[in-house]
C-alpha atoms as a PDB file:
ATOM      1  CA  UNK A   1       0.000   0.000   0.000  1.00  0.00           C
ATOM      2  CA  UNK A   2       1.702   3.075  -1.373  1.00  0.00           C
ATOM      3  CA  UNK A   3       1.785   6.417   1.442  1.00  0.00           C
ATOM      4  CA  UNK A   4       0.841   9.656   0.060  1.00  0.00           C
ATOM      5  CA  UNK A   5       3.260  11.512  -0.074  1.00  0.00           C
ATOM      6  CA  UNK A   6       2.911  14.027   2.780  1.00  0.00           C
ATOM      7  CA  UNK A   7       2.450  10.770   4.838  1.00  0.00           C
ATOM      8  CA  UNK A   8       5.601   9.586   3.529  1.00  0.00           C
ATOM      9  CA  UNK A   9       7.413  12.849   4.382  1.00  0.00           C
ATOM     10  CA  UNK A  10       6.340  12.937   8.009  1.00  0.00           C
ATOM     11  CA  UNK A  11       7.161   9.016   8.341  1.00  0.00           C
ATOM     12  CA  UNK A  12      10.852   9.740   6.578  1.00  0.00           C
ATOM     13  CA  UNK A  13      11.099  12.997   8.796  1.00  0.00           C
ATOM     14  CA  UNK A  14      10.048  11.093  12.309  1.00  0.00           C
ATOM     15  CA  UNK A  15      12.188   8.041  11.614  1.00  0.00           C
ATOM     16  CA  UNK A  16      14.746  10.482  10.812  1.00  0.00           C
ATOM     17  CA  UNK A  17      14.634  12.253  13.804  1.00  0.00           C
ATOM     18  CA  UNK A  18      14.333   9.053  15.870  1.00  0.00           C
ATOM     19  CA  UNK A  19      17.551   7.876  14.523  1.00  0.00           C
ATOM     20  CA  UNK A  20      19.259  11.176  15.289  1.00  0.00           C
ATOM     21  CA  UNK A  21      18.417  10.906  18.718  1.00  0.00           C
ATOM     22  CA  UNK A  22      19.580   7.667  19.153  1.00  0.00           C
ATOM     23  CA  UNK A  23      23.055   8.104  17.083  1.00  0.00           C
ATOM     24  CA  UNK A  24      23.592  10.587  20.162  1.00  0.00           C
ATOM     25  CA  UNK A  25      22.162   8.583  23.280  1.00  0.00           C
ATOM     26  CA  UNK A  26      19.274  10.750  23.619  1.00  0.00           C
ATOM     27  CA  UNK A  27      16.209   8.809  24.947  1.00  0.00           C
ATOM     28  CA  UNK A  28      12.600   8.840  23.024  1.00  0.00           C
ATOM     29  CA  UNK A  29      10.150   9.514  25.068  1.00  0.00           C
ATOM     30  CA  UNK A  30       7.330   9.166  22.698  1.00  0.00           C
ATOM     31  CA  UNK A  31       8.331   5.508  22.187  1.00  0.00           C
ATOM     32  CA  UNK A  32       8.191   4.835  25.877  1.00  0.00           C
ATOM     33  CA  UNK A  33       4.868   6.248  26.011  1.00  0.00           C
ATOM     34  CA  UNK A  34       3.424   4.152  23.207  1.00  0.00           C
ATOM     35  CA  UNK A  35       5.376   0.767  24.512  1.00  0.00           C
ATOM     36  CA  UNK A  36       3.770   1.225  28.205  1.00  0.00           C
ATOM     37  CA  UNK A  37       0.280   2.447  26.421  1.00  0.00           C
ATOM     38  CA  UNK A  38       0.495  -0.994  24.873  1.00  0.00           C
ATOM     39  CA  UNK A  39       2.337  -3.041  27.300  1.00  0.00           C
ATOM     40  CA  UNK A  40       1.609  -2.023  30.434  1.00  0.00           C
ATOM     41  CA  UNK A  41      -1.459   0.271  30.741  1.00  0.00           C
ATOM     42  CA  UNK A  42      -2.385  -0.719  34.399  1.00  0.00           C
ATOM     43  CA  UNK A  43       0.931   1.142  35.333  1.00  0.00           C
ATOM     44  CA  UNK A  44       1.575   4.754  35.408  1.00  0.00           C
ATOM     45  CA  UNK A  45       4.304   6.097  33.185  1.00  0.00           C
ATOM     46  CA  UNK A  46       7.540   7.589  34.690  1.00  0.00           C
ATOM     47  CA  UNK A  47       7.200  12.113  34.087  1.00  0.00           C
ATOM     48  CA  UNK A  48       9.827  13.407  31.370  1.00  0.00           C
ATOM     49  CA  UNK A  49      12.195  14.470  34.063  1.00  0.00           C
ATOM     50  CA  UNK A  50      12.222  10.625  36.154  1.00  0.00           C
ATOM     51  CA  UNK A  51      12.430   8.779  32.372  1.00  0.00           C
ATOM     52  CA  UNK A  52      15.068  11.234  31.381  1.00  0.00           C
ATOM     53  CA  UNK A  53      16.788  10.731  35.028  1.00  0.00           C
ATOM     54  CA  UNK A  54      16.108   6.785  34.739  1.00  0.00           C
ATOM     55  CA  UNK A  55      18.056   7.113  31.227  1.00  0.00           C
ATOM     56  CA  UNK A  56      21.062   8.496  31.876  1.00  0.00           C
ATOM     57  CA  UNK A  57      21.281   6.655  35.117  1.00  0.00           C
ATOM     58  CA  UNK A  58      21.003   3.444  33.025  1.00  0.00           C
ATOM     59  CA  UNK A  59      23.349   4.646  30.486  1.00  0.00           C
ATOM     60  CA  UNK A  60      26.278   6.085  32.656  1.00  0.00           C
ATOM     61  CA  UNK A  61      25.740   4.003  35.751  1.00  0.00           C
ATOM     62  CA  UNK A  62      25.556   6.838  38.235  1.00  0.00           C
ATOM     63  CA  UNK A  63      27.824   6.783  41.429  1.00  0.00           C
ATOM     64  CA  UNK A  64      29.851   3.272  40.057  1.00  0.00           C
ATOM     65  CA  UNK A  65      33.635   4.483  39.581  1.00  0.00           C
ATOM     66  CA  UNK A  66      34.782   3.783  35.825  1.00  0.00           C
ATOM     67  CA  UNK A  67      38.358   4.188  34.276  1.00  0.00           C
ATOM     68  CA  UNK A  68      38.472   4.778  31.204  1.00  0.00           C
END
């Protein structure tokens, strides 16, 4: 089934900026939206700031010591 082509431009444009944000470790907050809209809806989602928090905790592994 062919997209029209605005359609197509706003798909191209969102995946684009998805993959942007990912390429530099920032997290989508959209996506985690939808996934606990679908997954989990008997559980509250996590505000901007405590997903954003959550994130970079995950990523960076706050307060364990790294060299290098």
């Amino acid at each position: 089934m062919a997209l029209a082509l605005p359609e197509a431009g706003r798909y191209i444009a969102r995946s684009l900026k998805q993959s942007l944000r990912l390429m530099v470790g920032l997290p989508d907050y959209d996506v985690y939206l939808t996934h606990m809209a679908a997954t989990h809806p008997d559980r509250a989602p996590m505000s901007y700031e405590a997903f954003f928090r959550e994130r970079l905790e995950a990523r960076y592994g706050a307060g364990k010591g790294r060299c290098c």
